[in-house]
PDB file of N, CA and C in Angstrom:
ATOM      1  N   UNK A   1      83.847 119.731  87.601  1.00  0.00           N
ATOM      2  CA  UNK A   1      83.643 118.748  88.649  1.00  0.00           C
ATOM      3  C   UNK A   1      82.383 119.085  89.429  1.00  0.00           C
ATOM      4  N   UNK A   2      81.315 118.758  88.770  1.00  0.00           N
ATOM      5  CA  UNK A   2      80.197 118.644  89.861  1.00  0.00           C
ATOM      6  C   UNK A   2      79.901 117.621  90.978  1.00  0.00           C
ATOM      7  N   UNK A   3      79.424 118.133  91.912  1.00  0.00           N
ATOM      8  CA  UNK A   3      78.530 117.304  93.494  1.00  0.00           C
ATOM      9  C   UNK A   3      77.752 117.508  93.016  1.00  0.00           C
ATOM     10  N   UNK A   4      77.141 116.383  92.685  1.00  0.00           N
ATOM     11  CA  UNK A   4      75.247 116.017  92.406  1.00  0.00           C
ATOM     12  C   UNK A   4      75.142 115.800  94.379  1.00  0.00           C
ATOM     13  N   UNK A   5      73.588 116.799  94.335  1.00  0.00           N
ATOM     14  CA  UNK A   5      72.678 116.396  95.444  1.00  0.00           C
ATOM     15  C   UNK A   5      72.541 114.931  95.807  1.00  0.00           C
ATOM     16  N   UNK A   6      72.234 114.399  96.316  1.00  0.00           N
ATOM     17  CA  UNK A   6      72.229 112.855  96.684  1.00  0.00           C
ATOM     18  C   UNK A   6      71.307 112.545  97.584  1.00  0.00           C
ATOM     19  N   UNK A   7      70.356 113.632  98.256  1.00  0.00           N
ATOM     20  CA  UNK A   7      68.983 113.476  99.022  1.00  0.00           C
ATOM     21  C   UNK A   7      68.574 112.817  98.497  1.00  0.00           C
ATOM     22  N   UNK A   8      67.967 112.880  97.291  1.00  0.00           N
ATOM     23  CA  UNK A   8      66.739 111.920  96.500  1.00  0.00           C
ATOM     24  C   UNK A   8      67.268 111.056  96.151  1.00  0.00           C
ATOM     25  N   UNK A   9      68.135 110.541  96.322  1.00  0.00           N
ATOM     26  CA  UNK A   9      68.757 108.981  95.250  1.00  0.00           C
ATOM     27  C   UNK A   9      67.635 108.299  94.420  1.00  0.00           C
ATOM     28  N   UNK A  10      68.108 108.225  93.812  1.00  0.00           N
ATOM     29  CA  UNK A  10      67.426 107.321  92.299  1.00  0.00           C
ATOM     30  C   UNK A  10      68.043 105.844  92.192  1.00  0.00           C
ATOM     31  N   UNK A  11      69.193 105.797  92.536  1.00  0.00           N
ATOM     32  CA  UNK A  11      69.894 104.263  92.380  1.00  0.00           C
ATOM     33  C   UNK A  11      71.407 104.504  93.144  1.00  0.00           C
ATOM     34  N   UNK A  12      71.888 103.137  93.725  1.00  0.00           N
ATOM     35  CA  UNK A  12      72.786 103.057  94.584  1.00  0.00           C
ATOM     36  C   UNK A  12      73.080 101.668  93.921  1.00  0.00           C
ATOM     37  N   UNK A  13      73.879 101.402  92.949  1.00  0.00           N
ATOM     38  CA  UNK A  13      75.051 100.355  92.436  1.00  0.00           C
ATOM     39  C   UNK A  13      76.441 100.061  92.708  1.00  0.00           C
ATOM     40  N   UNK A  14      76.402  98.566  93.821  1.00  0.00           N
ATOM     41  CA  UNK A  14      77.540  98.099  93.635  1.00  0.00           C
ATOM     42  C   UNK A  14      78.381  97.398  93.052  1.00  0.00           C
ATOM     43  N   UNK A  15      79.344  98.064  93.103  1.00  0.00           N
ATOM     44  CA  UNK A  15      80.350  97.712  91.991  1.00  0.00           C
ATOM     45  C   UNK A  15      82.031  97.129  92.743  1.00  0.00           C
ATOM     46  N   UNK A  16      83.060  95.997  91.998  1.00  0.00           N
ATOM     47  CA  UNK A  16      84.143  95.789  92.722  1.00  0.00           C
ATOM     48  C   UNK A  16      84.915  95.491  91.262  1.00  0.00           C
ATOM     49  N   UNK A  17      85.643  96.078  91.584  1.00  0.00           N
ATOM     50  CA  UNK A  17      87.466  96.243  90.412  1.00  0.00           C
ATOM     51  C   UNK A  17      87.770  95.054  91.131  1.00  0.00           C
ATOM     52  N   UNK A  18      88.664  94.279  90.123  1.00  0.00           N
ATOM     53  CA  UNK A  18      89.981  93.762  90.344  1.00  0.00           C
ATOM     54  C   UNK A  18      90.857  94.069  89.691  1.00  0.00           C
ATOM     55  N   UNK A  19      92.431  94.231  90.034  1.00  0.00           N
ATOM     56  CA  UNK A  19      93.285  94.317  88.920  1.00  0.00           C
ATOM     57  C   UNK A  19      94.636  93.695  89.312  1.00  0.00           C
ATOM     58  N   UNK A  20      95.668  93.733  88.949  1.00  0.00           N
ATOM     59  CA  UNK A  20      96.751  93.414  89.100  1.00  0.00           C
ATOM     60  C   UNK A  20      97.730  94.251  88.509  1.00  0.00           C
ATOM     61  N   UNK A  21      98.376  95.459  89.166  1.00  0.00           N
ATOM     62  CA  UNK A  21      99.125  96.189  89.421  1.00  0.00           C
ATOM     63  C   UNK A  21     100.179  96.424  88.054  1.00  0.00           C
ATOM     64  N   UNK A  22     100.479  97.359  87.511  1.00  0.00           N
ATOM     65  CA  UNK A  22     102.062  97.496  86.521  1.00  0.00           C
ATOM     66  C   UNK A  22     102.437  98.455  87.481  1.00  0.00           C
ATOM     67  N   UNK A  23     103.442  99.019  86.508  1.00  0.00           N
ATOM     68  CA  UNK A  23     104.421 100.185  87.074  1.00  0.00           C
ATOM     69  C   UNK A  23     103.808 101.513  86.821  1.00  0.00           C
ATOM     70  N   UNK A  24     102.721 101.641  85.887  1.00  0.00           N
ATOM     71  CA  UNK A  24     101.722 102.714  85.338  1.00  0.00           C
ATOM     72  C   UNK A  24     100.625 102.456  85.980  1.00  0.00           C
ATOM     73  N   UNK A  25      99.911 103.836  86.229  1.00  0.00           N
ATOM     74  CA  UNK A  25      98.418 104.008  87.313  1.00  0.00           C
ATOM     75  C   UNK A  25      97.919 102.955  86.428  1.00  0.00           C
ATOM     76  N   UNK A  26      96.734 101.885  87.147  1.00  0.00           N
ATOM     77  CA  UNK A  26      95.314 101.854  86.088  1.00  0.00           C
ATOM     78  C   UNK A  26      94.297 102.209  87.069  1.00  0.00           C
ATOM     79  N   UNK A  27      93.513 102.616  86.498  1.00  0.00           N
ATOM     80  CA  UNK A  27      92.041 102.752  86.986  1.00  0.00           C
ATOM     81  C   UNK A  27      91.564 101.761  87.863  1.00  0.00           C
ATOM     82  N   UNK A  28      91.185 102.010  88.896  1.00  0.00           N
ATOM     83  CA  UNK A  28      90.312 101.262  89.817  1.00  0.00           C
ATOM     84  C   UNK A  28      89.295 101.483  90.181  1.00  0.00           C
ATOM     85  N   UNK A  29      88.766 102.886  89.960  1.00  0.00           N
ATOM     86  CA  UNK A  29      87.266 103.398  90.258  1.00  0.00           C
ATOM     87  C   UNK A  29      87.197 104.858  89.775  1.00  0.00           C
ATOM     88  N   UNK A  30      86.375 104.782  88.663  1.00  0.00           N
ATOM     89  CA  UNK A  30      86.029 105.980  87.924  1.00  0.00           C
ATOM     90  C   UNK A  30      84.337 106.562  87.916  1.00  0.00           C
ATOM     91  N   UNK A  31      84.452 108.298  88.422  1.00  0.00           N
ATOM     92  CA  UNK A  31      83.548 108.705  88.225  1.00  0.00           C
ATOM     93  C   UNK A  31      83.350 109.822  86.913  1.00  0.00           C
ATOM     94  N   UNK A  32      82.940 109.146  86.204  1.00  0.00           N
ATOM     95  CA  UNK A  32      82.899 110.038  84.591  1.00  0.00           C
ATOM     96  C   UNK A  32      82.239 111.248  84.738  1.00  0.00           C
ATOM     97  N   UNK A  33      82.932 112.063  84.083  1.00  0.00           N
ATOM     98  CA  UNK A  33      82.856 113.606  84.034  1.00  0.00           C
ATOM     99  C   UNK A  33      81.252 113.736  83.411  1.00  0.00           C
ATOM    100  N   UNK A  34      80.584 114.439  83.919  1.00  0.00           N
ATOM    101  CA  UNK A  34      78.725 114.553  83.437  1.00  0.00           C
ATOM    102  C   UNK A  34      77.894 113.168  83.531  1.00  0.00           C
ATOM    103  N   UNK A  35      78.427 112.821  84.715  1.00  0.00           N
ATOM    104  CA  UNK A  35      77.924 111.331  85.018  1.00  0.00           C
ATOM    105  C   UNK A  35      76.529 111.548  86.070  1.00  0.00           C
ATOM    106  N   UNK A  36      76.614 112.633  86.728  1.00  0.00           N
ATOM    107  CA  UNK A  36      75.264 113.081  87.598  1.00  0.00           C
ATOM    108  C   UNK A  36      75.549 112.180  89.062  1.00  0.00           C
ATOM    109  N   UNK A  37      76.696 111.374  89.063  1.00  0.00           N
ATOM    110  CA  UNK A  37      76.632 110.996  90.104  1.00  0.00           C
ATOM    111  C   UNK A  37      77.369 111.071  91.167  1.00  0.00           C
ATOM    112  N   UNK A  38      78.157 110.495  92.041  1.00  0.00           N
ATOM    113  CA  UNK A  38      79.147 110.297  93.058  1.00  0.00           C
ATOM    114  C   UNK A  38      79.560 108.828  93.370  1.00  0.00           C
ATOM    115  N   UNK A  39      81.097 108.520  93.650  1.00  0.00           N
ATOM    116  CA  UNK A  39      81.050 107.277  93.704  1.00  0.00           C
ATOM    117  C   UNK A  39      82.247 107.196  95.070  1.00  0.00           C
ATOM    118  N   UNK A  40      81.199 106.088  96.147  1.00  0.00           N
ATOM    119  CA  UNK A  40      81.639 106.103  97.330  1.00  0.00           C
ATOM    120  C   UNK A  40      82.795 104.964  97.404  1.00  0.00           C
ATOM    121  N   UNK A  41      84.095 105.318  97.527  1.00  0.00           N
ATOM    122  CA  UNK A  41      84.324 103.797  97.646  1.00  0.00           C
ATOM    123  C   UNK A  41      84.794 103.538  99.174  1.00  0.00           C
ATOM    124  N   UNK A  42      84.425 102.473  98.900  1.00  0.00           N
ATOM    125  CA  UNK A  42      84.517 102.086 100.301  1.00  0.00           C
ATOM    126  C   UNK A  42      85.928 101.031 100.850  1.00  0.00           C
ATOM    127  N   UNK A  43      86.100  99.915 100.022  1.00  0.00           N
ATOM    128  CA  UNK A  43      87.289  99.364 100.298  1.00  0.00           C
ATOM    129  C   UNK A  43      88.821  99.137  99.457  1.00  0.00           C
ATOM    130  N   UNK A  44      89.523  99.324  99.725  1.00  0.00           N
ATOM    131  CA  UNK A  44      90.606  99.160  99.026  1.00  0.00           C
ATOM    132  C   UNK A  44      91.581  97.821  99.212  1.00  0.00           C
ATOM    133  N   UNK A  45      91.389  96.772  99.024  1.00  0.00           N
ATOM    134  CA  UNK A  45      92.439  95.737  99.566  1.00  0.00           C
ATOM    135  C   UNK A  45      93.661  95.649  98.350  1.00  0.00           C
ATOM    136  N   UNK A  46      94.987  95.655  98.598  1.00  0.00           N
ATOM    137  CA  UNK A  46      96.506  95.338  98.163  1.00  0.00           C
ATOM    138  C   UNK A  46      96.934  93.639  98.437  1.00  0.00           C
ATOM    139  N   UNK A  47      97.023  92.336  97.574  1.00  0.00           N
ATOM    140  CA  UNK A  47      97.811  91.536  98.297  1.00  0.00           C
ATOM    141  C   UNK A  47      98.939  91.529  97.119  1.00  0.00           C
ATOM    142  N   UNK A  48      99.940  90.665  97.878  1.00  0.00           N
ATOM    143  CA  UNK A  48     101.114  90.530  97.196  1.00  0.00           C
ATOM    144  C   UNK A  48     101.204  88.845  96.836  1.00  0.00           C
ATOM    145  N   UNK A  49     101.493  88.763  95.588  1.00  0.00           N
ATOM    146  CA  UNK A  49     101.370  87.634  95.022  1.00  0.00           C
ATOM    147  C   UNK A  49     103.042  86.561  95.073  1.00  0.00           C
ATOM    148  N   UNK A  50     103.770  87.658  95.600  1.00  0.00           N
ATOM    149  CA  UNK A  50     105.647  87.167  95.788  1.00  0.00           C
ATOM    150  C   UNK A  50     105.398  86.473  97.283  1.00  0.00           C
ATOM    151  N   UNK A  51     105.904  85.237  97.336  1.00  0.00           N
ATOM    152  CA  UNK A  51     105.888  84.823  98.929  1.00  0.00           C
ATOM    153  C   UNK A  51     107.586  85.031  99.369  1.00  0.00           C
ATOM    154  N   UNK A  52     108.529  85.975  98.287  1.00  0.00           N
ATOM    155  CA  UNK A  52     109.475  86.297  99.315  1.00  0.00           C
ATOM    156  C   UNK A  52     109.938  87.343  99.084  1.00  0.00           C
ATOM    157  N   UNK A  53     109.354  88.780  98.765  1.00  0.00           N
ATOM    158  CA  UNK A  53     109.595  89.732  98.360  1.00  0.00           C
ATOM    159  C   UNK A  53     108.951  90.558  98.545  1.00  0.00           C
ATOM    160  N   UNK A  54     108.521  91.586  99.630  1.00  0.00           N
ATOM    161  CA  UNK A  54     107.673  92.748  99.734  1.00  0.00           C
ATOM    162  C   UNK A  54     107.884  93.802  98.479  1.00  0.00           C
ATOM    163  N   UNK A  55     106.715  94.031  98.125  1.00  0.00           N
ATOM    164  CA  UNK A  55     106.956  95.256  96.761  1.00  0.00           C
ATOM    165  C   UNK A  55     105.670  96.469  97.095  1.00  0.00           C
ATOM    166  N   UNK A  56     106.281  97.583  97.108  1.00  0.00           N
ATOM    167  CA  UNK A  56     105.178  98.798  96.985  1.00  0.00           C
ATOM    168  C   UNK A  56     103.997  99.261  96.370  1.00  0.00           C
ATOM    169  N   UNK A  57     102.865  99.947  96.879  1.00  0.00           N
ATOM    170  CA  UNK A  57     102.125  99.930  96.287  1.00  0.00           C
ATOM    171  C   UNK A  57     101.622 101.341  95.881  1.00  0.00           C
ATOM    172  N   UNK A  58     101.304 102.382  95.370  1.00  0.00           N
ATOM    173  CA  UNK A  58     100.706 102.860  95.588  1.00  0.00           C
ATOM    174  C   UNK A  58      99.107 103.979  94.797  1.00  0.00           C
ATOM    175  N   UNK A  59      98.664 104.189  95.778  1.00  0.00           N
ATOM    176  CA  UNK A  59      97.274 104.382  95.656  1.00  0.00           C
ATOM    177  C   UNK A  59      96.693 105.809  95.765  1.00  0.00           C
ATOM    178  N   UNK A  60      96.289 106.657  94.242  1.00  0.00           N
ATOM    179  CA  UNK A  60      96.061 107.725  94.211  1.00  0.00           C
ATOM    180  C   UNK A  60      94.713 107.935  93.637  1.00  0.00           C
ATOM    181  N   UNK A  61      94.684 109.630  94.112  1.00  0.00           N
ATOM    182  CA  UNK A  61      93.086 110.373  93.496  1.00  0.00           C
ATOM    183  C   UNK A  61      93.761 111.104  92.430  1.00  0.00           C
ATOM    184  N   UNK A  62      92.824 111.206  91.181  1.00  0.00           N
ATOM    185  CA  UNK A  62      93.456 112.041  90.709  1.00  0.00           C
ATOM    186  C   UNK A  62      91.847 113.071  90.082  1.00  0.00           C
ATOM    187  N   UNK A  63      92.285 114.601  90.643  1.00  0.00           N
ATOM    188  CA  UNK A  63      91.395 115.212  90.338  1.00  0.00           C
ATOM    189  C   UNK A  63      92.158 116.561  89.587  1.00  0.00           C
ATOM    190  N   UNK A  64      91.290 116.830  88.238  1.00  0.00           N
ATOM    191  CA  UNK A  64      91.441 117.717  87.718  1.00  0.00           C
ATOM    192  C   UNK A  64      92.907 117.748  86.943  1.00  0.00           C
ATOM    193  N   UNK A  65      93.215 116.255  86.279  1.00  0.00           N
ATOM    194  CA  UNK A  65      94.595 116.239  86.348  1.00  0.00           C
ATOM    195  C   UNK A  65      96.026 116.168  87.266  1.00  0.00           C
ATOM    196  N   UNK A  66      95.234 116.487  88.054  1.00  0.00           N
ATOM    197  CA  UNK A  66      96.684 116.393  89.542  1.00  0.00           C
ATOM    198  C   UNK A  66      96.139 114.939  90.026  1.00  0.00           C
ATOM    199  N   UNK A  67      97.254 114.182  90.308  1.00  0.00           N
ATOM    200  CA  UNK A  67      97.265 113.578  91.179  1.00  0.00           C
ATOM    201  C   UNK A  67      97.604 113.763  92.746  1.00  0.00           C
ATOM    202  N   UNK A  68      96.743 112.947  93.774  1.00  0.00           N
ATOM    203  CA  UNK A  68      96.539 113.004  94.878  1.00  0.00           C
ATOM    204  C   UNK A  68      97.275 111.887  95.698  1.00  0.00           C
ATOM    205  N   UNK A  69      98.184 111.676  96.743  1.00  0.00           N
ATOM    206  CA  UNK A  69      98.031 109.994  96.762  1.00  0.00           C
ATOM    207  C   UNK A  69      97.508 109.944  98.604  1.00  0.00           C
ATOM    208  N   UNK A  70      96.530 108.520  98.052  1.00  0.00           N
ATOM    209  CA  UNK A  70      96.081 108.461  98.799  1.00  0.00           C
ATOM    210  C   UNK A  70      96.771 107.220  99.723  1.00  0.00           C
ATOM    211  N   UNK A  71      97.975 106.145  98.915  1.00  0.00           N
ATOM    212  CA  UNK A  71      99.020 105.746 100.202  1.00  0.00           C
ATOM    213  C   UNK A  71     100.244 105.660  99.094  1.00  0.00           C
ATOM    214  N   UNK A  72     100.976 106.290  99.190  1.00  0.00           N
ATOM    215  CA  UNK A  72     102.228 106.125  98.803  1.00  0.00           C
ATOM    216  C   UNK A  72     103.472 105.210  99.058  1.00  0.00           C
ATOM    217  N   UNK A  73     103.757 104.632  98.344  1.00  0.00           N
ATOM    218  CA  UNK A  73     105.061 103.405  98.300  1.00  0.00           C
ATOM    219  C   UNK A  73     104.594 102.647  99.505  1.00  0.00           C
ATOM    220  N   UNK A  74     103.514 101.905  99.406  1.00  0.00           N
ATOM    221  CA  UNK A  74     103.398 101.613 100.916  1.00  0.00           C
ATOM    222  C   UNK A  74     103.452 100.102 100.893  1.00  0.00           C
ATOM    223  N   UNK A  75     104.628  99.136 101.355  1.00  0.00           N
ATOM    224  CA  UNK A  75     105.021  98.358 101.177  1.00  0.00           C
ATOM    225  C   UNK A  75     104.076  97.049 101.647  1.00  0.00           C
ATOM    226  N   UNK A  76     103.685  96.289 100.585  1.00  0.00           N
ATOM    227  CA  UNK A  76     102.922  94.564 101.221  1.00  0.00           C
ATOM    228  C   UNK A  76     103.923  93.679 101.254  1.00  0.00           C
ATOM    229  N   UNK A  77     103.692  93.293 102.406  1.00  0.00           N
ATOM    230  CA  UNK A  77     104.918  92.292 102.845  1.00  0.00           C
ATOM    231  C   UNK A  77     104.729  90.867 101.914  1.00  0.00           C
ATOM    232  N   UNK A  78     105.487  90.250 101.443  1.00  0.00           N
ATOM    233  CA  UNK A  78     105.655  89.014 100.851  1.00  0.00           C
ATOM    234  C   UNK A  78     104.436  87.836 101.376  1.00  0.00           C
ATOM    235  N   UNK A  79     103.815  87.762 100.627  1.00  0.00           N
ATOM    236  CA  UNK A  79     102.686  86.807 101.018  1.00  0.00           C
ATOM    237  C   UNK A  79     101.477  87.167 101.514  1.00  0.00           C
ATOM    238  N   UNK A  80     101.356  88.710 101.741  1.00  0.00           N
ATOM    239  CA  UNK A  80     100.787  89.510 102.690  1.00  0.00           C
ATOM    240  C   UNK A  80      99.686  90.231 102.196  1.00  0.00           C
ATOM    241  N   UNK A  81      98.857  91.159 102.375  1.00  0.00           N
ATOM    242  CA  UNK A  81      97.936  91.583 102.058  1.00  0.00           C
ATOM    243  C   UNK A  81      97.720  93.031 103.219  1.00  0.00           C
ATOM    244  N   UNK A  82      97.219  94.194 102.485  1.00  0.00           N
ATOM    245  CA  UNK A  82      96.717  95.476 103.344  1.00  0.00           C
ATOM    246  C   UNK A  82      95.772  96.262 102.676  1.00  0.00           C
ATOM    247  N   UNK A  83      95.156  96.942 103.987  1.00  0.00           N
ATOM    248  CA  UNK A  83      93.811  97.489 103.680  1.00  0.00           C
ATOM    249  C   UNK A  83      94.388  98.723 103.673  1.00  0.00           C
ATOM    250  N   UNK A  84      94.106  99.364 102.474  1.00  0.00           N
ATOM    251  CA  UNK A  84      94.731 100.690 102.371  1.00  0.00           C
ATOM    252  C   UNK A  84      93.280 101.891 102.878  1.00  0.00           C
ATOM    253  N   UNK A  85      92.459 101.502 103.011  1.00  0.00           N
ATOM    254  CA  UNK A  85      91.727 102.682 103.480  1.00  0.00           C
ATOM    255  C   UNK A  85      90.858 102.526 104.406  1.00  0.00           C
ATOM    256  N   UNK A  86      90.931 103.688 105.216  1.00  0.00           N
ATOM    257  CA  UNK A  86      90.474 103.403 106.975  1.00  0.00           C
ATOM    258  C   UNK A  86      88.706 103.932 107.052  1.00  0.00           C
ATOM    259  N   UNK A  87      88.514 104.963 106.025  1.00  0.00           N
ATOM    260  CA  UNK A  87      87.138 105.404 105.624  1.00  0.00           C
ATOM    261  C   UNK A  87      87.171 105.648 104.558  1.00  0.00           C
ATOM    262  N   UNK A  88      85.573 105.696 103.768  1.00  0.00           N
ATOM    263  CA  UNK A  88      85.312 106.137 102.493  1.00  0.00           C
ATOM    264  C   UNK A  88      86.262 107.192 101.875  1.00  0.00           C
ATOM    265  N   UNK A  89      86.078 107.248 100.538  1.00  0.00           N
ATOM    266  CA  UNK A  89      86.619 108.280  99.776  1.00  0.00           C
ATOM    267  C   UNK A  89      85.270 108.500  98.769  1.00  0.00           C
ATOM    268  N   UNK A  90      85.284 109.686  98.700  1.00  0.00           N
ATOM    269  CA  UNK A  90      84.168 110.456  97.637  1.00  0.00           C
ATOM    270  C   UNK A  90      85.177 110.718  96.238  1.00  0.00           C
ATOM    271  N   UNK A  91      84.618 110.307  95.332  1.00  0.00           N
ATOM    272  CA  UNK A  91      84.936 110.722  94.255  1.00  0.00           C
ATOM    273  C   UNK A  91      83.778 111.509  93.246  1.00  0.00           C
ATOM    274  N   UNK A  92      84.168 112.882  93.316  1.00  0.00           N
ATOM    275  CA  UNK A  92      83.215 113.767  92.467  1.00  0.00           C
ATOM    276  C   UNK A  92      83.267 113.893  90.861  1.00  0.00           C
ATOM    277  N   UNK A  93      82.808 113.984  90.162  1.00  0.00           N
ATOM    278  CA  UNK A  93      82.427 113.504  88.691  1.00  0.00           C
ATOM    279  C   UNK A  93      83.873 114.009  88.035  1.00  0.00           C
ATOM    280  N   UNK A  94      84.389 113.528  87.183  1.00  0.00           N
ATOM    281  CA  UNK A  94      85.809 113.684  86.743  1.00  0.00           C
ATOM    282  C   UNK A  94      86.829 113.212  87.552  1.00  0.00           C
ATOM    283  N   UNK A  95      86.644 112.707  88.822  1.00  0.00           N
ATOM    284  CA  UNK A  95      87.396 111.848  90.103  1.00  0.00           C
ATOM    285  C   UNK A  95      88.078 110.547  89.127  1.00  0.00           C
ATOM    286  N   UNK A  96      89.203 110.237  89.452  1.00  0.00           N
ATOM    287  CA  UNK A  96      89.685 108.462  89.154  1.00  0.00           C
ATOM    288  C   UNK A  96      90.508 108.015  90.169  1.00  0.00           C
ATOM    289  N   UNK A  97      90.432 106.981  90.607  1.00  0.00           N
ATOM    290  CA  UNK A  97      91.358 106.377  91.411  1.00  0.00           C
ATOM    291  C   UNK A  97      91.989 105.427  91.147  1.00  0.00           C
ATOM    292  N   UNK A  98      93.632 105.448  91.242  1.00  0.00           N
ATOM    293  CA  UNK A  98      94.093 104.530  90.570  1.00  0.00           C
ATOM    294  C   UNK A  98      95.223 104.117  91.167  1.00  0.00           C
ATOM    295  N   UNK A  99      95.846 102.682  91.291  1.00  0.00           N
ATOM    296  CA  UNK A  99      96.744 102.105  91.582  1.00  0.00           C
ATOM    297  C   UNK A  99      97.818 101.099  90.593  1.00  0.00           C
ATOM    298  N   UNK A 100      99.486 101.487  91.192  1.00  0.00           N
ATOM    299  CA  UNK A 100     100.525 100.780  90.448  1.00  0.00           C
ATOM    300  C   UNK A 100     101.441 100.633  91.566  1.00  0.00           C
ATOM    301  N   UNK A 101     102.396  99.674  91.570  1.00  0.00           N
ATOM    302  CA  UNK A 101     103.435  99.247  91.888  1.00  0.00           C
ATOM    303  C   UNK A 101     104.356  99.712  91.433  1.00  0.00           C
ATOM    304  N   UNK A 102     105.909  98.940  92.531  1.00  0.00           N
ATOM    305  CA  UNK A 102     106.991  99.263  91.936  1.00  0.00           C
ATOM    306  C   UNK A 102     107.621  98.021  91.239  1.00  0.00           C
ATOM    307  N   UNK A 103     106.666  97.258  91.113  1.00  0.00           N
ATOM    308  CA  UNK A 103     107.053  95.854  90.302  1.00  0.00           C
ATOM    309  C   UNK A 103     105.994  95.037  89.610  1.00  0.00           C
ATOM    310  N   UNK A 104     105.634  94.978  88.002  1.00  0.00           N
ATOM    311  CA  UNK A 104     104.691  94.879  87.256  1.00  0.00           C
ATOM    312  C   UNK A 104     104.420  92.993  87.895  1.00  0.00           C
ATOM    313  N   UNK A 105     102.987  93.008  88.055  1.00  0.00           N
ATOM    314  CA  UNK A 105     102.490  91.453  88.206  1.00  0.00           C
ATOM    315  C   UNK A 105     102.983  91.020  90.053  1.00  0.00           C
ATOM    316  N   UNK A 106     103.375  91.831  90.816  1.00  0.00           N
ATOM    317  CA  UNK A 106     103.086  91.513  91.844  1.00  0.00           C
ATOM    318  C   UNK A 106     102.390  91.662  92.927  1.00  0.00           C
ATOM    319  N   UNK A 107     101.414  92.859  92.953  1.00  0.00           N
ATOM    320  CA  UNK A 107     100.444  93.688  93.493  1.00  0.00           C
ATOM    321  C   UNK A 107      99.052  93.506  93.319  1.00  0.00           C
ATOM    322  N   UNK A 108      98.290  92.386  93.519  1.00  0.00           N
ATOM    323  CA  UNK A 108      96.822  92.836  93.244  1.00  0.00           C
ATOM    324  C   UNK A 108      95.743  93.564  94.195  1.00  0.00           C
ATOM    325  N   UNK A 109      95.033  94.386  93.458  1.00  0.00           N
ATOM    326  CA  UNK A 109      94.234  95.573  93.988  1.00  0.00           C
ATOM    327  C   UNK A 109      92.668  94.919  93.685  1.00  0.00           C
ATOM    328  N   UNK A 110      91.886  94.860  94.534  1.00  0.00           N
ATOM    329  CA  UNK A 110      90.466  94.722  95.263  1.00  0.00           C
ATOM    330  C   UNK A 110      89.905  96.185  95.351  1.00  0.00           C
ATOM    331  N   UNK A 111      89.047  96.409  94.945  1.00  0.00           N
ATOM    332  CA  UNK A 111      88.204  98.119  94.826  1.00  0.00           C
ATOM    333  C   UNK A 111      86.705  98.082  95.359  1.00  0.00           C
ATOM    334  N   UNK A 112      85.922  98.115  96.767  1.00  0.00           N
ATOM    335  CA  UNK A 112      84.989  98.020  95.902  1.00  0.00           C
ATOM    336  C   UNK A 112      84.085  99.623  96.259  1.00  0.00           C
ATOM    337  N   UNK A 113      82.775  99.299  95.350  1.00  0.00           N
ATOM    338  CA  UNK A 113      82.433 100.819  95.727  1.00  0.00           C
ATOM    339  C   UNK A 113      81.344 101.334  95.159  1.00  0.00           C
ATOM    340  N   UNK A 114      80.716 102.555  95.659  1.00  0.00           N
ATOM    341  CA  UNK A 114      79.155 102.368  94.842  1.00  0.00           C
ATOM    342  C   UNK A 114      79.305 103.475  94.612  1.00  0.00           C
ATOM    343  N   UNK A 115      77.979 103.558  93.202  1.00  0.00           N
ATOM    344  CA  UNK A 115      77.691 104.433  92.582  1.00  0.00           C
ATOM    345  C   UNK A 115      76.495 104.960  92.599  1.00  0.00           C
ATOM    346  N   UNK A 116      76.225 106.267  93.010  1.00  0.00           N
ATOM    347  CA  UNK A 116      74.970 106.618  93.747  1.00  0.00           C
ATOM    348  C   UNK A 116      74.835 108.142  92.700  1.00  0.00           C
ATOM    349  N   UNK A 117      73.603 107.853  92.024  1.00  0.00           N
ATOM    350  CA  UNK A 117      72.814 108.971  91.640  1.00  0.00           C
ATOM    351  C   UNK A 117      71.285 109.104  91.782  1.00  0.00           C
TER     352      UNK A 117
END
């Protein structure tokens, strides 16, 4: 897991995931292992696509094989929508961030986030 320097930037690309949630992580923002770079993300939005059923969400780092979570079971209310992150997250090269539910097709996840080398 390298921190590339980031004084000199060479390029700053933004980038935004969409997905829609299973019961298994998927990827929402990946920084590839010998990638030279860092990837800032900046927003995380959750809405819920059930207008009468709050269902959980949750939202992890996973470094070095371990997972991290960054909001756990954290419930969107029926019809509803939440911003799961209050400041950036750094993800260092081999970093992934990824989100699932506790109910496949009701959770969609908004990512967005740049990639700076």
């Amino acid at each position: 897991m390298a921190n590339p320097n980031i004084v000199n930037v060479a390029s700053i690309y933004g980038q935004t995931t969409v997905t829609t949630c299973s019961t298994s992580p998927a990827n929402i923002a990946v920084n590839a292992t010998g990638s030279n770079s860092v990837v800032k993300v900046d927003t995380v939005y959750c809405s819920n696509s059930d207008n009468t059923t709050g269902y959980a969400v949750t939202i992890d780092l996973q470094r070095g094989g371990t997972a991290y979570n960054v909001a756990s079971s954290i419930t969107v209310p029926s019809g509803g929508s939440l911003d799961v992150l209050s400041k950036q997250v750094w993800l260092l090269e081999g970093d992934v961030m990824r989100a699932y539910s506790n109910a496949a097709s009701k959770i969609q996840v908004v990512c967005s986030y740049e990639v700076i080398s």
